[in-house]
N, C-alpha and C. Protein backbone atom coordinates (compact mmCIF):
# COMPACT_ATOMS: atom_id res chain seq x y z
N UNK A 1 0.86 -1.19 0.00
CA UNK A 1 0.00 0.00 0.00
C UNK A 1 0.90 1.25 0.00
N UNK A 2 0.36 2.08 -0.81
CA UNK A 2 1.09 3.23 -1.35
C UNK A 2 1.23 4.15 0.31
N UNK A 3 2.49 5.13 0.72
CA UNK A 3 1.81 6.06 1.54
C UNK A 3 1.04 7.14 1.08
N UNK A 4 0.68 7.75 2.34
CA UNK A 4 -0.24 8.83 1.92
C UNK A 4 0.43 10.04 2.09
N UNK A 5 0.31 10.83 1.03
CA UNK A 5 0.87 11.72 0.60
C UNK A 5 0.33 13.13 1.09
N UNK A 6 1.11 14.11 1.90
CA UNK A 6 0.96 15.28 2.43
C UNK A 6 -0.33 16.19 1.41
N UNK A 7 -1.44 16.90 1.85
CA UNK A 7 -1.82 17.49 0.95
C UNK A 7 -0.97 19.19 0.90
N UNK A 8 -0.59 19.36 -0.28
CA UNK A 8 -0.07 20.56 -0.07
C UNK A 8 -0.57 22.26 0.46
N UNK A 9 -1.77 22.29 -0.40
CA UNK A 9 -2.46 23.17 -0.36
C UNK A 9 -2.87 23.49 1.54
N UNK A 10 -3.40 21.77 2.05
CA UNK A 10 -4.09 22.15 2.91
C UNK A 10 -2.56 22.44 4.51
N UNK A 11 -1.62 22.11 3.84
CA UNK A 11 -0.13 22.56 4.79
C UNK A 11 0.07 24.02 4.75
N UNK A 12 -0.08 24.78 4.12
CA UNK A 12 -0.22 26.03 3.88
C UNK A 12 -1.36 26.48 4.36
N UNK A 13 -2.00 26.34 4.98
CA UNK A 13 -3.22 26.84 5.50
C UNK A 13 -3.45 26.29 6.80
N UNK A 14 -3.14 25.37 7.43
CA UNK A 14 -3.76 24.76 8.42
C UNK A 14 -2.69 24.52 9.46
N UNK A 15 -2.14 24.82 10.65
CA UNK A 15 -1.19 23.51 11.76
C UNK A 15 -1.67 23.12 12.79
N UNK A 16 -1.00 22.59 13.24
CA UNK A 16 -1.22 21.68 14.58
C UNK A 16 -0.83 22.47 15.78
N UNK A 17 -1.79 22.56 16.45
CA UNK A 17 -1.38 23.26 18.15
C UNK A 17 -0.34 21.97 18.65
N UNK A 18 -0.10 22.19 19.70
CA UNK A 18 0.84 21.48 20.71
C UNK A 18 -0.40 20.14 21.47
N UNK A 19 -1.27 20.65 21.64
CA UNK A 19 -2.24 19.97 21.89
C UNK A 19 -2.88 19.35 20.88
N UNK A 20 -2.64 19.02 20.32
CA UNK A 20 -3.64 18.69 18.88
C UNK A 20 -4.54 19.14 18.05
N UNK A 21 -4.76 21.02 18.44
CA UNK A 21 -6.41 21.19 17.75
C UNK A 21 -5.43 22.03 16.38
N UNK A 22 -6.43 21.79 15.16
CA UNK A 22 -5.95 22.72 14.25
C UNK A 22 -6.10 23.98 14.25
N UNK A 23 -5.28 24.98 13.85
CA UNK A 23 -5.38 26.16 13.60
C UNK A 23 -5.20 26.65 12.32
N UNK A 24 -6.59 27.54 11.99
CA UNK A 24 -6.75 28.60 10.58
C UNK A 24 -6.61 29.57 10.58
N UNK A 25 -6.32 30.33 9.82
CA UNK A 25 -6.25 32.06 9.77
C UNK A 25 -7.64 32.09 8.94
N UNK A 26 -8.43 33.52 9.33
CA UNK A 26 -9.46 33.92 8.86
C UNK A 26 -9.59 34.30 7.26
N UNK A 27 -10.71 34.24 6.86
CA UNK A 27 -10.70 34.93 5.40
C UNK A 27 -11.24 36.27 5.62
N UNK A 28 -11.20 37.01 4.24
CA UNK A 28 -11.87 37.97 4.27
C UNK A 28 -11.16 39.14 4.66
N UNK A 29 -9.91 39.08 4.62
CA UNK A 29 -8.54 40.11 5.07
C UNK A 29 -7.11 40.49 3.88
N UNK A 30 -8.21 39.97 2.70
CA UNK A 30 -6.71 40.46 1.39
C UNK A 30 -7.28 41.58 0.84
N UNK A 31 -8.34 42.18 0.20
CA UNK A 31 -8.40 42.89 -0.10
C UNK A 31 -9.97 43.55 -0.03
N UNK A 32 -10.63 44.85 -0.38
CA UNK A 32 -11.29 45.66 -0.35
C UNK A 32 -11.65 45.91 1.26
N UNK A 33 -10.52 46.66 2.18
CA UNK A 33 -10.54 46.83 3.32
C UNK A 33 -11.06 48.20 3.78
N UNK A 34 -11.28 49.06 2.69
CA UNK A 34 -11.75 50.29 3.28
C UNK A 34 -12.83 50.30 4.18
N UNK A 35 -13.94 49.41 3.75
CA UNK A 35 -15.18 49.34 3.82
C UNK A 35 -15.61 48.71 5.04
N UNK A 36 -14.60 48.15 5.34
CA UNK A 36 -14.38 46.97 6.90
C UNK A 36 -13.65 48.01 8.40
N UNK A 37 -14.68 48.13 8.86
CA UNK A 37 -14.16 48.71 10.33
C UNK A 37 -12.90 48.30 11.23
N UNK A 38 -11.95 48.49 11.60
CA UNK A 38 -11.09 48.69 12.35
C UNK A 38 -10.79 47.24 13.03
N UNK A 39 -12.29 47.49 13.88
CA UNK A 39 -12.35 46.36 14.69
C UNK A 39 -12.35 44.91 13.56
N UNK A 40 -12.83 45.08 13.36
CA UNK A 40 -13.17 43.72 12.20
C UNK A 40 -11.97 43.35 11.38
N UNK A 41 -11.10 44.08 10.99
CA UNK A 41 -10.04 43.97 10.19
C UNK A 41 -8.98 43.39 12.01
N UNK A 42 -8.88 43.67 13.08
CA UNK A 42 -7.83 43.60 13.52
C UNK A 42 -8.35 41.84 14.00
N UNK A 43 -9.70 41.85 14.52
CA UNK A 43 -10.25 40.04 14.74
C UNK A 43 -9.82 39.24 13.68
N UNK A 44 -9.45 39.51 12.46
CA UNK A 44 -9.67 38.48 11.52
C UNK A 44 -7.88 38.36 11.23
N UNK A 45 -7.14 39.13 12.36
CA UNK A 45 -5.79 38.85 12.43
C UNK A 45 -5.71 37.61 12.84
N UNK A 46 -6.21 37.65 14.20
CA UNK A 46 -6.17 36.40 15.09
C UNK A 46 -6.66 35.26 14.46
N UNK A 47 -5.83 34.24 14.72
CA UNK A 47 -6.15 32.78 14.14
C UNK A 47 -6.76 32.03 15.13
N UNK A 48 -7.72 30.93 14.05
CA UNK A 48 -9.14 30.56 15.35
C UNK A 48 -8.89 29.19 15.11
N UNK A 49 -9.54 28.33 15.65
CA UNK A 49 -9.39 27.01 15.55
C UNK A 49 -10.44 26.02 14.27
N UNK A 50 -10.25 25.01 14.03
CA UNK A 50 -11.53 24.08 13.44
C UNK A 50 -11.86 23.56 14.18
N UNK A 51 -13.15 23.34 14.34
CA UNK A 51 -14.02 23.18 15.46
C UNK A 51 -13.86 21.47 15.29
N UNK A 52 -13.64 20.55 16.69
CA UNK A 52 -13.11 19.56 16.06
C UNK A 52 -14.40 18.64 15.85
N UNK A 53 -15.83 18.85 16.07
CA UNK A 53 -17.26 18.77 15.70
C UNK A 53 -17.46 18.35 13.41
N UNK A 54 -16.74 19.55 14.03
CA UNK A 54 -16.67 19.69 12.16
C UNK A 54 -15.48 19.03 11.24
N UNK A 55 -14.42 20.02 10.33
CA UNK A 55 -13.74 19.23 9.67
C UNK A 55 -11.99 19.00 10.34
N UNK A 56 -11.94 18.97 11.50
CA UNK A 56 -10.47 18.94 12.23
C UNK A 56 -10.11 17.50 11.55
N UNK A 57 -10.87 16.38 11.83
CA UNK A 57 -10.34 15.08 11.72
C UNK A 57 -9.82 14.83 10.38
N UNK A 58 -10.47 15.67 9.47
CA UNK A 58 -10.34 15.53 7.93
C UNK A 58 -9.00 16.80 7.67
N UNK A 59 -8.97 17.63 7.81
CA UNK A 59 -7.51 18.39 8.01
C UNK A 59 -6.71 17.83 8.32
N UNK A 60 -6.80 17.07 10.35
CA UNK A 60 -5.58 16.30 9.92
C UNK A 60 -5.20 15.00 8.98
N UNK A 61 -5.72 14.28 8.53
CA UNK A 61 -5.37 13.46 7.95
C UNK A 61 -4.85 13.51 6.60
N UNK A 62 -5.45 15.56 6.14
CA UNK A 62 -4.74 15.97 5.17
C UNK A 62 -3.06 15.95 5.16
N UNK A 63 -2.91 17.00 6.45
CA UNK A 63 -1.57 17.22 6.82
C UNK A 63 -0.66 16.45 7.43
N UNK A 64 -1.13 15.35 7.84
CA UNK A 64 -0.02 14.44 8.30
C UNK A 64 0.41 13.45 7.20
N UNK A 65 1.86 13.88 6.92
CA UNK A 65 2.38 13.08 5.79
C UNK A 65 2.98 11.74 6.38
């Protein structure tokens, strides 16, 4: 059986806490920012987690090569 091969795309986007949960950076922060308040532009700095309910289990199995 072949291994499984790192997905690239989703290594660039996604890591692993120390604890195991994944971490994303927000969308919605490349461009047309005038229009976006202060506050809203500085939250979508901060990186949030995948809820591990949802697609964590499937991320990691992207990223672990």
């Amino acid at each position: 059986m072949p291994k499984m091969k790192t997905h690239k795309g989703a290594k660039k986007r996604f890591s692993v806490t120390a604890k195991g949960k994944v971490r994303r950076f927000k969308a919605f922060k490349s461009h047309i920012l005038t229009k976006k308040t202060s506050k809203r532009k500085r939250n979508l700095r901060r990186p949030a987690m995948v809820t591990p309910a949802g697609d964590a289990k499937r991320v990691k199995r992207l990223i672990q090569a």
